[in-house]
Protein backbone atom coordinates (compact mmCIF):
# COMPACT_ATOMS: atom_id res chain seq x y z
CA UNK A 1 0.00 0.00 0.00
CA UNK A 2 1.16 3.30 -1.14
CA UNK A 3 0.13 6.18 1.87
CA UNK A 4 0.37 10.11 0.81
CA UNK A 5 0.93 11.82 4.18
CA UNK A 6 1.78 15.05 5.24
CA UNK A 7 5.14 16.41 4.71
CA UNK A 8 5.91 12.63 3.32
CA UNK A 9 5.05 9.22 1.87
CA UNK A 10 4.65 6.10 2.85
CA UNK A 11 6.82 3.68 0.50
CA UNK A 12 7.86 0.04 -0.15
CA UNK A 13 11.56 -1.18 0.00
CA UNK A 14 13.35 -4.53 0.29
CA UNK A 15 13.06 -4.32 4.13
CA UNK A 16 9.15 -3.28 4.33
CA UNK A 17 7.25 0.06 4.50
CA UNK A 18 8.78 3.17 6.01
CA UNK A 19 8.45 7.06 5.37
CA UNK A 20 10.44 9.18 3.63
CA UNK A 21 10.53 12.28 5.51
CA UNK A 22 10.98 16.01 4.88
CA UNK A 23 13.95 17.78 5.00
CA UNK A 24 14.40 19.12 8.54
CA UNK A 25 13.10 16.45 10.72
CA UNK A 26 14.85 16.22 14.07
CA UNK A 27 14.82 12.75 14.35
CA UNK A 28 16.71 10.26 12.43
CA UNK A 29 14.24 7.37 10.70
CA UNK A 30 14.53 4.12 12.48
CA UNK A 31 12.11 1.07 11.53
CA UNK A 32 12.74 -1.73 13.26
CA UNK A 33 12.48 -1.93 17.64
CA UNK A 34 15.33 -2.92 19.51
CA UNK A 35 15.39 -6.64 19.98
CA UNK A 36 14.86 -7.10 23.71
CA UNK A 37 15.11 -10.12 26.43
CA UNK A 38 12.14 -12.30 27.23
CA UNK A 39 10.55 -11.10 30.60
CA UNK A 40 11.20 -12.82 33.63
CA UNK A 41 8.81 -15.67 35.16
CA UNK A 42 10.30 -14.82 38.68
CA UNK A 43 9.21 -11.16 38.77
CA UNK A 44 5.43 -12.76 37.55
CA UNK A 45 5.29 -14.34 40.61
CA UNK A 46 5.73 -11.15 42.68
CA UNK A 47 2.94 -9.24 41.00
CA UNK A 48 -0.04 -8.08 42.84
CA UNK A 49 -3.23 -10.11 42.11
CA UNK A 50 -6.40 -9.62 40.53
CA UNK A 51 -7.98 -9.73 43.50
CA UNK A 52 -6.30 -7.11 44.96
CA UNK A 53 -7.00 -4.66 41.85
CA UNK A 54 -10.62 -5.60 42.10
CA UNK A 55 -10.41 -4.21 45.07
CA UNK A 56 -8.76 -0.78 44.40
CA UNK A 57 -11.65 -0.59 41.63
CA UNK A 58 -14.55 -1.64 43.70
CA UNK A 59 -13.60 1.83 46.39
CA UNK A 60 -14.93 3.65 42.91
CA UNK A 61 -17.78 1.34 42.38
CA UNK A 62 -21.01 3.27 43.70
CA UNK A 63 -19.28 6.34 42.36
CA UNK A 64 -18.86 5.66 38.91
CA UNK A 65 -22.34 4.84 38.98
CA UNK A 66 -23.54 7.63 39.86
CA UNK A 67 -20.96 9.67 37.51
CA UNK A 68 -21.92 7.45 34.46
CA UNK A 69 -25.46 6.75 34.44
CA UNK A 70 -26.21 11.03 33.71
CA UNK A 71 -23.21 10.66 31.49
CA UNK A 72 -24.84 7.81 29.65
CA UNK A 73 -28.00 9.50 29.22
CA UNK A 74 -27.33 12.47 28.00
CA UNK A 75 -27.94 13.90 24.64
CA UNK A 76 -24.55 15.48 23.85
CA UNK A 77 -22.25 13.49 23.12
CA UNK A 78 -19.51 15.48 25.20
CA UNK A 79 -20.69 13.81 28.04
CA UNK A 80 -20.08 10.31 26.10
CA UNK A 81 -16.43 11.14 25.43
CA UNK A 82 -15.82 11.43 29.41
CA UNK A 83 -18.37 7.90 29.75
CA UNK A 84 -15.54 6.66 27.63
CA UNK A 85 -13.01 5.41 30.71
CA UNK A 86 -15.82 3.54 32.66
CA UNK A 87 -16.45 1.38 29.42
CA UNK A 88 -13.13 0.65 29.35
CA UNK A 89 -13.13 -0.20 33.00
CA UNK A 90 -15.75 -2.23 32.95
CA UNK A 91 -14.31 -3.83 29.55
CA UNK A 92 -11.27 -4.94 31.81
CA UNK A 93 -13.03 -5.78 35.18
CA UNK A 94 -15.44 -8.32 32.73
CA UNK A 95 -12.33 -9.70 31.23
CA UNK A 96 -10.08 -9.76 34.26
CA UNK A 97 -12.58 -11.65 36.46
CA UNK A 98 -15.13 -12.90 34.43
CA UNK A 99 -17.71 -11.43 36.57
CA UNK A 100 -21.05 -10.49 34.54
CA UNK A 101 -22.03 -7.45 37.05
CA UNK A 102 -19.30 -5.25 34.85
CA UNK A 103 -20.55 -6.45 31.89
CA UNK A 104 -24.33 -5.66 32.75
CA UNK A 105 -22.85 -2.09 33.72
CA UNK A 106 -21.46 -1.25 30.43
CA UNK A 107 -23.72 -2.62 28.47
CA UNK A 108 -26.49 -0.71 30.18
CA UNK A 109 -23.91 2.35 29.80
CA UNK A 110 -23.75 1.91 26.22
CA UNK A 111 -28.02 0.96 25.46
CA UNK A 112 -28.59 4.27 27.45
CA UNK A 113 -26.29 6.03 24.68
CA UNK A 114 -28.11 4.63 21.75
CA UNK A 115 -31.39 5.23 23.35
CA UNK A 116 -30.55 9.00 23.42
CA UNK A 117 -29.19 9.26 20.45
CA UNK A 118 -31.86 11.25 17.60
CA UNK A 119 -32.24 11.08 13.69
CA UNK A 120 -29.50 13.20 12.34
CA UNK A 121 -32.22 14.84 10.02
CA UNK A 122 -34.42 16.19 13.34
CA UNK A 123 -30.56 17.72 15.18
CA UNK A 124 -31.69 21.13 13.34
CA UNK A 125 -27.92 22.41 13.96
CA UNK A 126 -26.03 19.41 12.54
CA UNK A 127 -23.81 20.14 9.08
CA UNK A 128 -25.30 16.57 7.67
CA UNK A 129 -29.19 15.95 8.45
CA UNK A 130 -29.02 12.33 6.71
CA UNK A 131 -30.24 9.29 7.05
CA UNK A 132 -28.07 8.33 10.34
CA UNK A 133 -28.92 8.74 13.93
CA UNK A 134 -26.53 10.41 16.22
CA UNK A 135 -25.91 13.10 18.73
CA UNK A 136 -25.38 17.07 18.73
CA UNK A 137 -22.70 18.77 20.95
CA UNK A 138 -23.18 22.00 22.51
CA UNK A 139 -21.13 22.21 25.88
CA UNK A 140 -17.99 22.75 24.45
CA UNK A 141 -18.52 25.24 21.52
CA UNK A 142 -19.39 22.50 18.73
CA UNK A 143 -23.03 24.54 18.38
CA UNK A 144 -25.27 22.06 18.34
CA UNK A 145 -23.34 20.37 15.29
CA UNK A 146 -21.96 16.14 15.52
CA UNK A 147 -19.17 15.70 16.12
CA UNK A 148 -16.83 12.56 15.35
CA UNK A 149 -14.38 12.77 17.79
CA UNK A 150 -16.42 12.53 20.87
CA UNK A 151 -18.15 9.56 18.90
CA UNK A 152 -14.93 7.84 18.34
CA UNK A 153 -13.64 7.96 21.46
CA UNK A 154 -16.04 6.06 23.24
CA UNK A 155 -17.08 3.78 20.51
CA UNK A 156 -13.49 2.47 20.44
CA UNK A 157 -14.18 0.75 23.61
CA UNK A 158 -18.30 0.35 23.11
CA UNK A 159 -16.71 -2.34 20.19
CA UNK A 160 -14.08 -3.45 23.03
CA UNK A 161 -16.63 -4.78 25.19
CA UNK A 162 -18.93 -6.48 21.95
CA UNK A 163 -15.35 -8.04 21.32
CA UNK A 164 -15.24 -9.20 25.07
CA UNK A 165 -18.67 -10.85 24.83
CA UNK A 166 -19.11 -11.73 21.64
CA UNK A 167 -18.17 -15.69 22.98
CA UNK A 168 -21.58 -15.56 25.40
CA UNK A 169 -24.28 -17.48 24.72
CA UNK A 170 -26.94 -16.41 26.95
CA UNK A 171 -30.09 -15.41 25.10
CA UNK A 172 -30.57 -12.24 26.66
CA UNK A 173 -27.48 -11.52 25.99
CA UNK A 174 -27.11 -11.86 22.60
CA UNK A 175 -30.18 -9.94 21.90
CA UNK A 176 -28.26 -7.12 23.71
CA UNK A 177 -25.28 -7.64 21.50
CA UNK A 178 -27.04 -7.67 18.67
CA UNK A 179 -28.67 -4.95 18.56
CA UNK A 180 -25.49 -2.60 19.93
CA UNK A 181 -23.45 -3.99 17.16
CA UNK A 182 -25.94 -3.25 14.64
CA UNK A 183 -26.05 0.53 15.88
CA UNK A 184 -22.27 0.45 15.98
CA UNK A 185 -22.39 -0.90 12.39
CA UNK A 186 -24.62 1.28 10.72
CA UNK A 187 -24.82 4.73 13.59
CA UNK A 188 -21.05 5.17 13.74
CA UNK A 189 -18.58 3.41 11.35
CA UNK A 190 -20.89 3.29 8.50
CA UNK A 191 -22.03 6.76 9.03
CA UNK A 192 -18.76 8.88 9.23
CA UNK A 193 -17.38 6.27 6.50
CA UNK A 194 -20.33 7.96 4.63
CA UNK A 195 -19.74 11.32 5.20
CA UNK A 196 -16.16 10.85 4.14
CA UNK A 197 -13.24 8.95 5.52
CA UNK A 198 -10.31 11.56 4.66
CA UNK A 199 -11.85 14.25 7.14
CA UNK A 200 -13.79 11.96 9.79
CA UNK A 201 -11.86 8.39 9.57
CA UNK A 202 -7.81 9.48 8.90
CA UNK A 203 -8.24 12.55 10.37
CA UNK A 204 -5.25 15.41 11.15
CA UNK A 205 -3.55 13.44 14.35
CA UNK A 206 -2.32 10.39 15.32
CA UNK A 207 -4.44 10.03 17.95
CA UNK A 208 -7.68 10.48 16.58
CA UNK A 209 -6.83 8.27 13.72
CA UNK A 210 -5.91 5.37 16.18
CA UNK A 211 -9.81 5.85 17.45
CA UNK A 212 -11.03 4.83 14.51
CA UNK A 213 -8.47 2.04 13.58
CA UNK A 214 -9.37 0.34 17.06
CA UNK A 215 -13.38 0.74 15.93
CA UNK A 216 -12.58 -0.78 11.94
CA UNK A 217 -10.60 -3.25 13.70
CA UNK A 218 -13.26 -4.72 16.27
CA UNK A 219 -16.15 -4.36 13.65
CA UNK A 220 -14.45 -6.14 10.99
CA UNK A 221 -13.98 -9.12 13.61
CA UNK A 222 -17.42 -8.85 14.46
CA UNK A 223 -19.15 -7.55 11.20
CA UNK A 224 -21.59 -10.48 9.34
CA UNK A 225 -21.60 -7.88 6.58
CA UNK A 226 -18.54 -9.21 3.84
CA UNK A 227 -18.70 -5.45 2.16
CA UNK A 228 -18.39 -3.73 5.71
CA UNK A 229 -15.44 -6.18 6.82
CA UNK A 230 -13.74 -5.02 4.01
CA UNK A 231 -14.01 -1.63 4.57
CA UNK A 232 -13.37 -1.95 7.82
CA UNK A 233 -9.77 -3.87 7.10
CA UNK A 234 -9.07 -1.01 4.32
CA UNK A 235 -9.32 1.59 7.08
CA UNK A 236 -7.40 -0.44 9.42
CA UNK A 237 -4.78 -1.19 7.19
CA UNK A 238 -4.64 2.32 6.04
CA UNK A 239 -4.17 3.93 9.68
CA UNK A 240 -1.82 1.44 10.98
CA UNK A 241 0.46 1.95 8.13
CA UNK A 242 0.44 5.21 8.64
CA UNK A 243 1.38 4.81 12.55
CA UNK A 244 4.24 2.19 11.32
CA UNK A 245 5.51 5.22 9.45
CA UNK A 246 5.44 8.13 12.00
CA UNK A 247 7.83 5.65 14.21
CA UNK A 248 11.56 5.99 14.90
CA UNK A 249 13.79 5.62 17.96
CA UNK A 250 13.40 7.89 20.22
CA UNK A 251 16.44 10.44 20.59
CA UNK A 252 16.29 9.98 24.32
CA UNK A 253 16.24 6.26 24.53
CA UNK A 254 17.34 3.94 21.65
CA UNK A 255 15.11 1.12 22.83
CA UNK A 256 12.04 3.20 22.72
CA UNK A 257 9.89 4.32 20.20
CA UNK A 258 9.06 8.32 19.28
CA UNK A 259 6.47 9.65 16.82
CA UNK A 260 4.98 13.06 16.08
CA UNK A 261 1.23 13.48 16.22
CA UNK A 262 1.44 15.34 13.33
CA UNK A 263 1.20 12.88 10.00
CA UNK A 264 4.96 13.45 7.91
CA UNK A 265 6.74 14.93 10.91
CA UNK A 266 9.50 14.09 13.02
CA UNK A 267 10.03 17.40 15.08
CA UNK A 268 10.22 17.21 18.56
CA UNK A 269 8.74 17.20 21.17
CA UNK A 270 6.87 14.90 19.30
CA UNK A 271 3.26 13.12 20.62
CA UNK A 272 1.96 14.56 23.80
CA UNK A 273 1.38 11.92 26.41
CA UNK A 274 -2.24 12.09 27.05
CA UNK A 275 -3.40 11.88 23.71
CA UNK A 276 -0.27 9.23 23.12
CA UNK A 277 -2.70 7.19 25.61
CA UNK A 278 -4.98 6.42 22.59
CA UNK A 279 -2.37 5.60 20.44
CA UNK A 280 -1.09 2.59 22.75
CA UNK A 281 -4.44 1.39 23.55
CA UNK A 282 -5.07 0.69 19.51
CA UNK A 283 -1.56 -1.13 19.34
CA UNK A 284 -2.07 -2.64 22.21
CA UNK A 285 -5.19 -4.05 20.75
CA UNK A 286 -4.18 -4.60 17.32
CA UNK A 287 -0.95 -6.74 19.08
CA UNK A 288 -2.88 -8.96 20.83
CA UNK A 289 -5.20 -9.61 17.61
CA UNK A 290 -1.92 -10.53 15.83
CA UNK A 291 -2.38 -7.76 13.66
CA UNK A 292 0.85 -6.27 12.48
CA UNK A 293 2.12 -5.01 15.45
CA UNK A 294 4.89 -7.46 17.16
CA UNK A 295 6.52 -8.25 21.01
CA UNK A 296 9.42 -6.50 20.00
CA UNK A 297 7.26 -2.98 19.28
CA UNK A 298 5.31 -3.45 22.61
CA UNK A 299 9.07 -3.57 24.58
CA UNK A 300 9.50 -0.70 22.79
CA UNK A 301 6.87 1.32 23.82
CA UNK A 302 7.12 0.18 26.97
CA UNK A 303 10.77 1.17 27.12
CA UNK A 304 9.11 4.66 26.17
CA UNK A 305 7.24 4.35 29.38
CA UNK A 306 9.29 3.48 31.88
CA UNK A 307 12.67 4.83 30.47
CA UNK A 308 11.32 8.30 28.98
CA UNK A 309 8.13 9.38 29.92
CA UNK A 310 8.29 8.23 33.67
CA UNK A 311 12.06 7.44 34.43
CA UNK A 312 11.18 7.50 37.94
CA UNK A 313 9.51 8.63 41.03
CA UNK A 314 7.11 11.50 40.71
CA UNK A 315 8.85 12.70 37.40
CA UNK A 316 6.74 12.44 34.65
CA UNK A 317 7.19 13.87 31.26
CA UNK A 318 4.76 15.56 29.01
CA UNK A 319 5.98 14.07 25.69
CA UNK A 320 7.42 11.17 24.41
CA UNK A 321 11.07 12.49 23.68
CA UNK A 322 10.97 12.84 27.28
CA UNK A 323 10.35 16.77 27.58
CA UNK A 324 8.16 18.59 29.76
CA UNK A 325 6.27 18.26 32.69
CA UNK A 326 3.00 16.04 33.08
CA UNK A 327 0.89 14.79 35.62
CA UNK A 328 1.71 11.13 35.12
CA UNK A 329 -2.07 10.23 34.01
CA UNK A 330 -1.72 6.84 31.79
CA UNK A 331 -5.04 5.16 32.81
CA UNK A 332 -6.22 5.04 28.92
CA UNK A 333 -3.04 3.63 27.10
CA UNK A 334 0.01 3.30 28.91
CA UNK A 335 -1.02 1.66 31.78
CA UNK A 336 -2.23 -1.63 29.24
CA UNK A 337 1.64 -2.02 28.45
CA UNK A 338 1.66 -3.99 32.01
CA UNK A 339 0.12 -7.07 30.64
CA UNK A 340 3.25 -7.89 28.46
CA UNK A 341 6.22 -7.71 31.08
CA UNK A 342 5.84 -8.36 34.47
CA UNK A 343 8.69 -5.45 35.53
CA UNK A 344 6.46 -3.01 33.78
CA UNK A 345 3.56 -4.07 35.93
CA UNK A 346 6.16 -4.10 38.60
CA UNK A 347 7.06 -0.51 37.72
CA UNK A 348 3.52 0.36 37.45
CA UNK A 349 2.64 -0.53 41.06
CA UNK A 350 4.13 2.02 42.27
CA UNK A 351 2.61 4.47 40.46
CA UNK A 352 0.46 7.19 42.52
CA UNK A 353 -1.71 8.52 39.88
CA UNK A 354 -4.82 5.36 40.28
CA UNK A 355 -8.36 5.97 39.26
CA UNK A 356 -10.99 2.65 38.37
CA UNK A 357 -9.70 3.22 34.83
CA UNK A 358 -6.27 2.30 36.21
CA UNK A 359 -7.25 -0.20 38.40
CA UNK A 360 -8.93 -2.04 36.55
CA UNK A 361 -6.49 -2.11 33.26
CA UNK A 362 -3.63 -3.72 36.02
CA UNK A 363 -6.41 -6.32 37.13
CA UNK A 364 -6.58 -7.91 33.60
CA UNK A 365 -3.00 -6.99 33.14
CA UNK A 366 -2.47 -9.64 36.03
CA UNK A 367 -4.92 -11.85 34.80
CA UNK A 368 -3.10 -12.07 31.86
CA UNK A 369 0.24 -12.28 32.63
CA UNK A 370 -0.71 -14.52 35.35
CA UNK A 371 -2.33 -17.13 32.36
């Protein structure tokens, strides 16, 4: 696949796709990770259990209740981008334990968002007034318009937990499954791949992008529909390509990666941390699907973690060539780097800055590594 980007292409050599960048970058191209050693079974053994994290989430329990259920009802779909982390919470919790009470959570979460949302056509500020349902925006200056972002972002992980269930075979859930994955089909990726994929799909950041990759990827391994999988797998393969090529070693540790959010570009400071978060979660995802992204690149953004970002203490950095100053908030990307390495879920145990988000990503990163 051939990728225009911004400031540079995408091309294909004898050792696989990488950019060609623009004159001025600050960062030399580097495609390949640095090999790295196999984690150790001994520091498995010394992780914290499941248990334990169920715990630290379960302090947040009657809380995030009453935060998301006003969250999930609402018409603006602001208020869905900040329901976002308890999905993912519950997502994790569900797969860490197996326990259906976070399941029936987030799926209730995610039917009250559908149930609010209204014909596009009726939203009499919206730029499209088609055939799709959705949500307008008002709280934060979109004017009553929709607006893909805040759709994206918690649809990534509305898929996540279809993904997570898809296996059940309780009638009553299926029906529930059913018809969320039919809305997710048609009411979000079908929609914005409508309206047009270059401005709502590939977007002008990494990050973004990555939202959508992680929603094309869980549809197309959910999708009936053999002319939506495809589409799906174009847009995945399209984005992640793209990501493959905004990566090079990072100038303040060899064995991590660094990338610019900006598509073409190497200048530093590169990513942001925060919105890096989103970025990690899709190759995170993508990893464990086998889907192009290897062991080797998940040491490597770990390595990012725990070598440049957070090299220690309370000292966390706000972007990813290890610049700035941050407050050390990872719960929706770089905390899921735990489940591959044992001394990064060491590492991570120590860290101060815990919400349910976080809590619950290190339970099923100890379920996992503990498999």
């Amino acid at each position: 696949m051939l990728v225009a980007s911004l400031g540079g292409a995408v091309v294909a050599g004898a050792a696989g796709l990488h950019l060609v960048r623009a004159a001025g970058d600050d960062v030399p191209d580097v495609r390949d990770p640095m090999p790295v050693p196999p984690p150790s079974m001994q520091e498995a053994l010394k992780i914290k259990t499941v248990a334990y994290w169920t715990g630290v989430y379960l302090r947040s329990w009657d809380f995030a209740l009453r935060n998301g259920l006003p969250l999930s009802r609402s018409t603006d779909s602001r208020d869905h981008y900040d329901l976002a982390y308890d999905i993912d919470a519950c997502t994790a919790m569900f797969r860490a334990t197996g326990d259906h009470r976070y399941l029936d959570r987030g799926l209730t979460f995610m039917e009250n968002v559908v149930a609010a949302a209204r014909p596009s056509k009726s939203l009499p500020k919206s730029s499209f007034r088609d055939r799709f349902s959705g949500w307008a925006s008002s709280s934060s200056g979109e004017g009553g318009d929709e607006v893909p972002l805040y759709e994206s972002y918690l649809w990534r992980y509305g898929t996540n937990l279809l993904v997570a269930m898809k296996g059940l075979t309780n009638a009553g859930y299926r029906a529930r499954y059913a018809r969320l994955l039919a809305f997710a089909e048609t009411d979000i990726f079908d929609k914005w791949h409508t309206r047009g994929t270059k401005e709502y799909l590939y977007r002008e950041r990494t990050h973004m992008a990555s939202h959508w990759a992680l929603i094309a990827m869980n549809l197309a391994h959910l999708t009936a529909d053999q002319g939506r999988k495809a589409r799906c797998n174009a847009v995945v393969d399209e984005i992640s390509t793209r990501l493959r090529g905004q990566l090079r070693r990072n100038p303040a540790e060899p064995t991590a990666w660094f990338w610019s959010d900006v598509w073409g570009s190497a200048q530093r400071p590169g990513q942001d941390v925060g919105h890096g978060n989103a970025v990690v979660t899709y190759v995170v995802e993508a990893h464990d699907r086998g889907q192009g992204w290897s062991t080797a690149d998940m040491a490597a953004f770990s390595a990012l973690l725990t070598r440049v970002v957070w090299p220690g203490g309370k000292t966390y950095h706000a972007y990813v060539d290890g610049t700035g100053t941050d407050n050390g908030w990872w719960s929706d990307g770089f905390v899921k780097l735990g489940r591959y390495d044992p001394a990064v879920q060491l590492r991570l145990e120590r860290h101060q800055v815990v919400n349910d988000q976080f809590a619950a990503n290190m339970a099923l990163n100890a379920r996992l590594l503990r498999a």
